[in-house]
Protein backbone atom coordinates (compact mmCIF):
# COMPACT_ATOMS: atom_id res chain seq x y z
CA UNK A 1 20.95 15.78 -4.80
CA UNK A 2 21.39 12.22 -3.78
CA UNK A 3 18.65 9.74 -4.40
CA UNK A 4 16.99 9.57 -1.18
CA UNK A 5 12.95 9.86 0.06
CA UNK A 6 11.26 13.21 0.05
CA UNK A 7 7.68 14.29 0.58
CA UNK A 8 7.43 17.59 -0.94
CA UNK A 9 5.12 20.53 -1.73
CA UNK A 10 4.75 22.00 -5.12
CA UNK A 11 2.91 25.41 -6.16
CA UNK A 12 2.24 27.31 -9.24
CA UNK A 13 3.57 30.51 -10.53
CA UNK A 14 0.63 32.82 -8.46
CA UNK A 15 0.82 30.44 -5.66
CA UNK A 16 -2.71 29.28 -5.44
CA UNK A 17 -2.28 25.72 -5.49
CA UNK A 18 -0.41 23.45 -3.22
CA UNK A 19 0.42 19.89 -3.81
CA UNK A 20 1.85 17.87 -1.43
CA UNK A 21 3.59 14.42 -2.96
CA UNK A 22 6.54 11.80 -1.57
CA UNK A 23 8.85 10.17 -4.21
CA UNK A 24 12.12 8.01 -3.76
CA UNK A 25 13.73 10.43 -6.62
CA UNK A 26 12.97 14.10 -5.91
CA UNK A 27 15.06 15.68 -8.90
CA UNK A 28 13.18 13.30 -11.63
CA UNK A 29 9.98 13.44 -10.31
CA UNK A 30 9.95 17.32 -9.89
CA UNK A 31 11.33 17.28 -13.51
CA UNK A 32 8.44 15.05 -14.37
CA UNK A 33 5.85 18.09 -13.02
CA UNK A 34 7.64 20.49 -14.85
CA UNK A 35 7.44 18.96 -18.08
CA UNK A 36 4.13 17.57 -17.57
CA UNK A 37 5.00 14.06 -18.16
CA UNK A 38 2.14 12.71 -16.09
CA UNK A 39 -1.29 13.87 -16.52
CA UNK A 40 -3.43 14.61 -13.54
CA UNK A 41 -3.55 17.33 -11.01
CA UNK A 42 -0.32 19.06 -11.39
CA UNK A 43 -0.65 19.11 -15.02
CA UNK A 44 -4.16 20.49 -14.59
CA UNK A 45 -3.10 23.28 -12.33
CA UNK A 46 -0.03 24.11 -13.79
CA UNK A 47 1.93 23.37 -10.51
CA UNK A 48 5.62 23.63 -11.20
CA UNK A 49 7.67 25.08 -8.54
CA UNK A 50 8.93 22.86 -5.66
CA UNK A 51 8.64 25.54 -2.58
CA UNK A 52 9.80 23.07 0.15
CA UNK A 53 10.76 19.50 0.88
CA UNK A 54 11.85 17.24 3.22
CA UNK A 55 14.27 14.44 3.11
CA UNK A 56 13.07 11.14 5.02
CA UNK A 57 15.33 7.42 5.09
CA UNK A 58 12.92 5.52 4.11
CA UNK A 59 9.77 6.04 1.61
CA UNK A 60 7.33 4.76 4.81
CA UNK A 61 8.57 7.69 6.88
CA UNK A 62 8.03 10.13 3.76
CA UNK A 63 4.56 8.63 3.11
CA UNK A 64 3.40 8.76 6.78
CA UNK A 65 4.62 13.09 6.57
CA UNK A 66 2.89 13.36 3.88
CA UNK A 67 -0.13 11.92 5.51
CA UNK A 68 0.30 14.43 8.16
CA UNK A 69 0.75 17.38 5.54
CA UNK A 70 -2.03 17.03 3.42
CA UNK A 71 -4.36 17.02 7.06
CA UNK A 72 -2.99 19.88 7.66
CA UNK A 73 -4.77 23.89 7.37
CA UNK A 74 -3.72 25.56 4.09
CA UNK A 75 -2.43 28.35 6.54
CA UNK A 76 -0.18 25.51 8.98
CA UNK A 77 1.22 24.73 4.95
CA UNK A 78 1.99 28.12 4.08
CA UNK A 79 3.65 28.83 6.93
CA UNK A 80 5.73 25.69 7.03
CA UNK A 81 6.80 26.70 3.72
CA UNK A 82 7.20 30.56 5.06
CA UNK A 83 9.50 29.75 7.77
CA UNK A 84 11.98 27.61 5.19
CA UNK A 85 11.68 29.84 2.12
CA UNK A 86 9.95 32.96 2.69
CA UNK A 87 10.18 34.16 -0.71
CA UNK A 88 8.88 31.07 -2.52
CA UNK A 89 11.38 30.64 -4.73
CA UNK A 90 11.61 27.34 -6.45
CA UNK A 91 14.22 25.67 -5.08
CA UNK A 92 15.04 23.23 -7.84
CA UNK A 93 16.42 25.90 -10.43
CA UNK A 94 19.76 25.59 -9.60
CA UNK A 95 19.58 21.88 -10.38
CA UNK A 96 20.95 20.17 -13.37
């Protein structure tokens, strides 16, 4: 995965908790959820699984869909994330 923008949503294992985040390194910073690193919402809620992402050029462009995301129904989320992994499967546990 090369180092580029993403905003990205996040769940935990019975999927009843988003979170919706943007980062300039989506590898470390989903590695950073997983392991807890920061304190705060995700750590709270035990979100760990990265369901969906996008990748953006520039962290302005991530930060504005992120905006747009987090205005957005839960349902408009869940199917966003339905129609580009339908199973929920966390999609960084192939990476190294």
């Amino acid at each position: 995965m090369d180092k580029t923008c993403a905003v990205y949503i996040m769940t935990n294992y019975s999927e009843t908790t988003l979170y919706i985040g943007v980062t300039s390194n989506l590898e470390k910073r989903v590695w950073e959820h997983k392991n807890k690193v920061v304190k705060g919402f995700t750590n709270k809620y035990n979100v760990n699984k990265l369901v969906y992402f996008e990748l953006t050029d520039s962290i302005e462009s991530a930060i504005k869909r992120e905006k747009q995301l987090k205005r957005w129904h839960r349902e408009w989320k869940l199917n966003l994330i339905k129609e580009n992994n339908p199973d929920f499967k966390d999609l960084s546990l192939d990476w190294k």
